[in-house]
N, C-alpha and C. Protein backbone atom coordinates (compact mmCIF):
# COMPACT_ATOMS: atom_id res chain seq x y z
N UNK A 1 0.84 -1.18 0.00
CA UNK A 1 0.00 0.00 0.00
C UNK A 1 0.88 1.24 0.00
N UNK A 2 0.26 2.00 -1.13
CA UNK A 2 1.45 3.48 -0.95
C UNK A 2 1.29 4.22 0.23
N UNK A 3 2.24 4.44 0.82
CA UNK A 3 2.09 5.86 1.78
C UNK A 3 1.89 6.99 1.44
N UNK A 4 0.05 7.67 1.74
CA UNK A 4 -0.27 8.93 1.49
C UNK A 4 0.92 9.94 1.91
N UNK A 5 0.76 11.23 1.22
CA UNK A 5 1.68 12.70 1.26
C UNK A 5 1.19 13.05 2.27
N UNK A 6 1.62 13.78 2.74
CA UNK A 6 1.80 14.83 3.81
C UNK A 6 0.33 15.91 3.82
N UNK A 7 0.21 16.10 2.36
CA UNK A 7 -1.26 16.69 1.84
C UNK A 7 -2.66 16.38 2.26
N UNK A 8 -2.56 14.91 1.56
CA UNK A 8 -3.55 13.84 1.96
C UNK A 8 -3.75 13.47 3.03
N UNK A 9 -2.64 13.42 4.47
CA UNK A 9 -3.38 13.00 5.55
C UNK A 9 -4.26 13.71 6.08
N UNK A 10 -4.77 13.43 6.89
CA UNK A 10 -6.37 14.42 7.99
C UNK A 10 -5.75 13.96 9.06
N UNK A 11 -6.23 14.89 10.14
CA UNK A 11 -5.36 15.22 11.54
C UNK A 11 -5.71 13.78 12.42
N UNK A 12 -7.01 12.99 11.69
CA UNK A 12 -6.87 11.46 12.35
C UNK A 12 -7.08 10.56 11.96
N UNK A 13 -6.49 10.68 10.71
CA UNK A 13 -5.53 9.64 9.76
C UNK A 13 -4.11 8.94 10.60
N UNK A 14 -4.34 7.47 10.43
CA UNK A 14 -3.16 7.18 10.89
C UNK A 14 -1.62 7.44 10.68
N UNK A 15 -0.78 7.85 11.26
CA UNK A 15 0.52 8.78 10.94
C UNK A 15 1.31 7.88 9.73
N UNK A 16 2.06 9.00 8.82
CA UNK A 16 2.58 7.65 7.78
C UNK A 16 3.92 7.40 8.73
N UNK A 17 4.30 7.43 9.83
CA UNK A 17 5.61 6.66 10.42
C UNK A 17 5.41 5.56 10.61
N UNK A 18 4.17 5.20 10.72
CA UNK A 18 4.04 3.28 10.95
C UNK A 18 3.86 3.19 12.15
N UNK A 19 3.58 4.30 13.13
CA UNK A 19 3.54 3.84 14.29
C UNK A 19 2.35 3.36 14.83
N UNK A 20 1.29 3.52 13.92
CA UNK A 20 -0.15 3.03 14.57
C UNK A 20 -0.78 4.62 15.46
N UNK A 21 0.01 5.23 15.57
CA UNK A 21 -0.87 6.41 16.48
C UNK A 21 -1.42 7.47 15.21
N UNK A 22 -2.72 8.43 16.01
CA UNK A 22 -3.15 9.52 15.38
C UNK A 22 -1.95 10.40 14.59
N UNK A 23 -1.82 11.01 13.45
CA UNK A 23 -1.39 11.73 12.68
C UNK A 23 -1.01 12.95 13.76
N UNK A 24 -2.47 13.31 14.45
CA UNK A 24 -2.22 14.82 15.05
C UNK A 24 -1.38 14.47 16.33
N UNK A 25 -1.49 12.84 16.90
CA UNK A 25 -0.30 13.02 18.03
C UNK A 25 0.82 12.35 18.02
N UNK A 26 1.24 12.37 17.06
CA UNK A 26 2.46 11.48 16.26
C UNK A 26 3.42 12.74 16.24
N UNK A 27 3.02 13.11 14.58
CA UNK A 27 3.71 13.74 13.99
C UNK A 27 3.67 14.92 13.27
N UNK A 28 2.48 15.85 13.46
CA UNK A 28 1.34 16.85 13.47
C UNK A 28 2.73 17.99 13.65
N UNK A 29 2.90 17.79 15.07
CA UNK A 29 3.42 19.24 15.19
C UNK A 29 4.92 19.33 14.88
N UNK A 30 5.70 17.97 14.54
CA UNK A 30 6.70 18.07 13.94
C UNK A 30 6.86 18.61 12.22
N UNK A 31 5.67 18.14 11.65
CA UNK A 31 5.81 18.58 9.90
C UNK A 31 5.34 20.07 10.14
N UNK A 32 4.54 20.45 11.10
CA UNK A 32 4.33 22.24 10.96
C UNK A 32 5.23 22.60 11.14
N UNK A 33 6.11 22.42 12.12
CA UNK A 33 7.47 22.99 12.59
C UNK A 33 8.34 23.17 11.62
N UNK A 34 8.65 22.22 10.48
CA UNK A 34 9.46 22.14 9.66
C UNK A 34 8.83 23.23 8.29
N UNK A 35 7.72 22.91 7.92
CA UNK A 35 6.82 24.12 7.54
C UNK A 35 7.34 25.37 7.55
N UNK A 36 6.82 25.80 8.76
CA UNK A 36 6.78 27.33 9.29
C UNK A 36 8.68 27.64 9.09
N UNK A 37 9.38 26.29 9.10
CA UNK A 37 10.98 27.32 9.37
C UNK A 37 11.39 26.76 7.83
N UNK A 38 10.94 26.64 6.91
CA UNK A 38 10.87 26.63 5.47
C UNK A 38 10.25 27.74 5.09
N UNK A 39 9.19 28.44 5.24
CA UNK A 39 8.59 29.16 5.10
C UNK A 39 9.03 30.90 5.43
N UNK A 40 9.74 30.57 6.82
CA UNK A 40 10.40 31.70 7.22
C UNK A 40 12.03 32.25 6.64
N UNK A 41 12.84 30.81 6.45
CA UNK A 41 13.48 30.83 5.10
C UNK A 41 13.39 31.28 4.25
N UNK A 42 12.23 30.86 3.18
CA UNK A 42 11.85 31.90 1.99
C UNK A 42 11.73 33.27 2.02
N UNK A 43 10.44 33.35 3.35
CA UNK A 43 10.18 35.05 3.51
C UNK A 43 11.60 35.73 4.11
N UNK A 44 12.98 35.18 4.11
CA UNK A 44 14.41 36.45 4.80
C UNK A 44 15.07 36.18 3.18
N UNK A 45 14.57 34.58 2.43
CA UNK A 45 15.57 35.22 1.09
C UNK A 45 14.63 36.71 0.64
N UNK A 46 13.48 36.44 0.53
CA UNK A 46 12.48 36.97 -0.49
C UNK A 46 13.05 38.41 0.44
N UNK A 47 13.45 39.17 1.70
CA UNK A 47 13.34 40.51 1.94
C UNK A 47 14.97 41.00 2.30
N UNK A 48 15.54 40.60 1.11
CA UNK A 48 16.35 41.40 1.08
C UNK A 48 16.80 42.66 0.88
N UNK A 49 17.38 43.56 0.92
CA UNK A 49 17.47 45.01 0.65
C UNK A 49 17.26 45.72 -0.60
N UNK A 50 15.91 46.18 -0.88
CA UNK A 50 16.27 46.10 -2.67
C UNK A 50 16.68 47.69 -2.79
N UNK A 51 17.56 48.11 -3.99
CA UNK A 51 18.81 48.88 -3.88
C UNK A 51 17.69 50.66 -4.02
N UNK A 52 18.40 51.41 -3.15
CA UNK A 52 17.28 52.71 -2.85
C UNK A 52 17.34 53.52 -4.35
N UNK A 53 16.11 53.63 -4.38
CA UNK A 53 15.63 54.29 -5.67
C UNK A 53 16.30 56.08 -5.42
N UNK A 54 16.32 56.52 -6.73
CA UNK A 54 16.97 58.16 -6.14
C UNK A 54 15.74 59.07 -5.90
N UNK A 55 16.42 59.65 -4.91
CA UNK A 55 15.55 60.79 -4.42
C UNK A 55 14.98 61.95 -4.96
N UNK A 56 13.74 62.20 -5.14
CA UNK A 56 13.74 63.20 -6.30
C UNK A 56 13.49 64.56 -5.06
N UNK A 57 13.55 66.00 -6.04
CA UNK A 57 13.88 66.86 -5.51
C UNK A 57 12.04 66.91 -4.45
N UNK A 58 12.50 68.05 -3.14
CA UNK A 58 10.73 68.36 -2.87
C UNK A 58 10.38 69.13 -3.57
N UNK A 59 8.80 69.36 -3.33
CA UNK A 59 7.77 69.79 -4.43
C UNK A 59 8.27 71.53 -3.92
N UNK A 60 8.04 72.42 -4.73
CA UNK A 60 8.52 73.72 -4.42
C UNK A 60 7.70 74.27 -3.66
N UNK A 61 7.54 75.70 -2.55
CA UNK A 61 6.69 75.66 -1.44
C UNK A 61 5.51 76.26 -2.49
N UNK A 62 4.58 76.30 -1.35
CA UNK A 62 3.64 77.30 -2.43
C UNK A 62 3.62 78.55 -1.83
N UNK A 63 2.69 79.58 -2.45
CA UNK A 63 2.85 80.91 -2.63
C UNK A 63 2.39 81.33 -1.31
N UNK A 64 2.64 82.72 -1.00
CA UNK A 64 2.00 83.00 0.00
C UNK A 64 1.70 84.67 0.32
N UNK A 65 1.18 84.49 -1.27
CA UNK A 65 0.60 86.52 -1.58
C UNK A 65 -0.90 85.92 -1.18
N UNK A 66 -1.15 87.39 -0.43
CA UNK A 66 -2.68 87.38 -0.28
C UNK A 66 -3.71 87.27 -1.06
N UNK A 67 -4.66 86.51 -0.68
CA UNK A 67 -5.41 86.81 -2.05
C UNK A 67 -6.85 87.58 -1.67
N UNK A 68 -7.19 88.63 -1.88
CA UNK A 68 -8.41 88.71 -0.82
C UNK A 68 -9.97 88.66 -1.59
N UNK A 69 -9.57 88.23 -3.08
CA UNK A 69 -11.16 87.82 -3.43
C UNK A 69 -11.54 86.73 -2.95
N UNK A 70 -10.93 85.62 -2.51
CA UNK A 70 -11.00 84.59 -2.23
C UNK A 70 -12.19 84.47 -0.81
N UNK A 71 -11.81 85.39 -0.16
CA UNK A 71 -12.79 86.00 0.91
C UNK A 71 -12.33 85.29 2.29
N UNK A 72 -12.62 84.79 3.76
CA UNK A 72 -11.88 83.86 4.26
C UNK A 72 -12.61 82.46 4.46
N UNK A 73 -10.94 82.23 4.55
CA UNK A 73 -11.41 80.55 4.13
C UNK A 73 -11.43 79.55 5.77
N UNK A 74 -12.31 78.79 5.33
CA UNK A 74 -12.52 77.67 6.53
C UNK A 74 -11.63 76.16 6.25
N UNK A 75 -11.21 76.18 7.16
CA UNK A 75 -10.16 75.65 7.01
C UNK A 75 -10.62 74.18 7.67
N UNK A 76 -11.99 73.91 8.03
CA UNK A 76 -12.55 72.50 8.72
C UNK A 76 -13.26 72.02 7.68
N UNK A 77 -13.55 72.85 6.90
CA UNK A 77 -14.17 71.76 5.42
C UNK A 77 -15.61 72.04 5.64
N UNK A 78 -16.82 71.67 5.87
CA UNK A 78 -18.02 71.65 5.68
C UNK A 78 -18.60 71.82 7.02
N UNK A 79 -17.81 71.58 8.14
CA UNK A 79 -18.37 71.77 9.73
C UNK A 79 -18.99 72.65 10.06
N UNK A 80 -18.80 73.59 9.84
CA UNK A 80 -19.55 74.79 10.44
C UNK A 80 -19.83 75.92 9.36
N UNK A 81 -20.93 76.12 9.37
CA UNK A 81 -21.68 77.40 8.36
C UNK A 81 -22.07 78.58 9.33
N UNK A 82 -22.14 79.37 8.20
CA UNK A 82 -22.21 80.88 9.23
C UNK A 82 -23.41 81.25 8.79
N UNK A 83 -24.39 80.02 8.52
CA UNK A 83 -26.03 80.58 8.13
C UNK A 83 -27.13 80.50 9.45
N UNK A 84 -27.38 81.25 9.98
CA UNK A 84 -28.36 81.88 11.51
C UNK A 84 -29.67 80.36 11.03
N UNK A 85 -29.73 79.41 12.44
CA UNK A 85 -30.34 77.97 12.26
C UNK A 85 -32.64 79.11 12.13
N UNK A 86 -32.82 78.25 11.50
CA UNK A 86 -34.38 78.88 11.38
C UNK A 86 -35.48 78.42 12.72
N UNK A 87 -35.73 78.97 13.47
CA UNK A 87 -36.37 78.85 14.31
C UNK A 87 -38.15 79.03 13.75
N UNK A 88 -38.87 78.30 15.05
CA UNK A 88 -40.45 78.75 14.44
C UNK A 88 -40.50 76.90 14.05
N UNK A 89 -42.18 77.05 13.56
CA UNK A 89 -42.82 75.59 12.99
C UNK A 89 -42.77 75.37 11.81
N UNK A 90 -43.73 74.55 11.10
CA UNK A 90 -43.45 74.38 9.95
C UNK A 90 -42.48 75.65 9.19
């Protein structure tokens, strides 16, 4: 009989070591182990330093002549209006 992969077993599937015990208390937390530090392997090749792009210049400031048609400005965005609330019923 072939010995199922590592894929194919279920956590209580008998372990493929031959030992007759559960998968999950065999040998469960030994193949994650090996897993996770394969895995963590890949992810230190995969983040190596990749080489610094050049710096481009900053954006130039902006202006700072008055402008006074502009009238003054609110600087909270839509919060507060300077229109008197309507009192009374309908």
């Amino acid at each position: 009989m072939a010995q199922p992969t590592q894929h194919d077993l279920g956590r209580n599937d008998p372990c493929h070591c031959g030992s007759g015990k559960k998968y999950k208390q065999c040998h469960l937390a030994k193949d994650e182990a090996a897993e996770r530090a394969a895995r963590e392997k890949v992810a230190e090749a995969a983040a190596t330093p990749e080489p610094e792009a050049p710096r481009t210049a900053p954006p130039p400031p902006k202006h700072s002549t008055r402008q006074p048609w502009k009238g003054q400005q609110n600087t909270r965005g839509f919060g507060k209006l300077n229109i008197p609330r309507r009192s009374g019923g309908s």
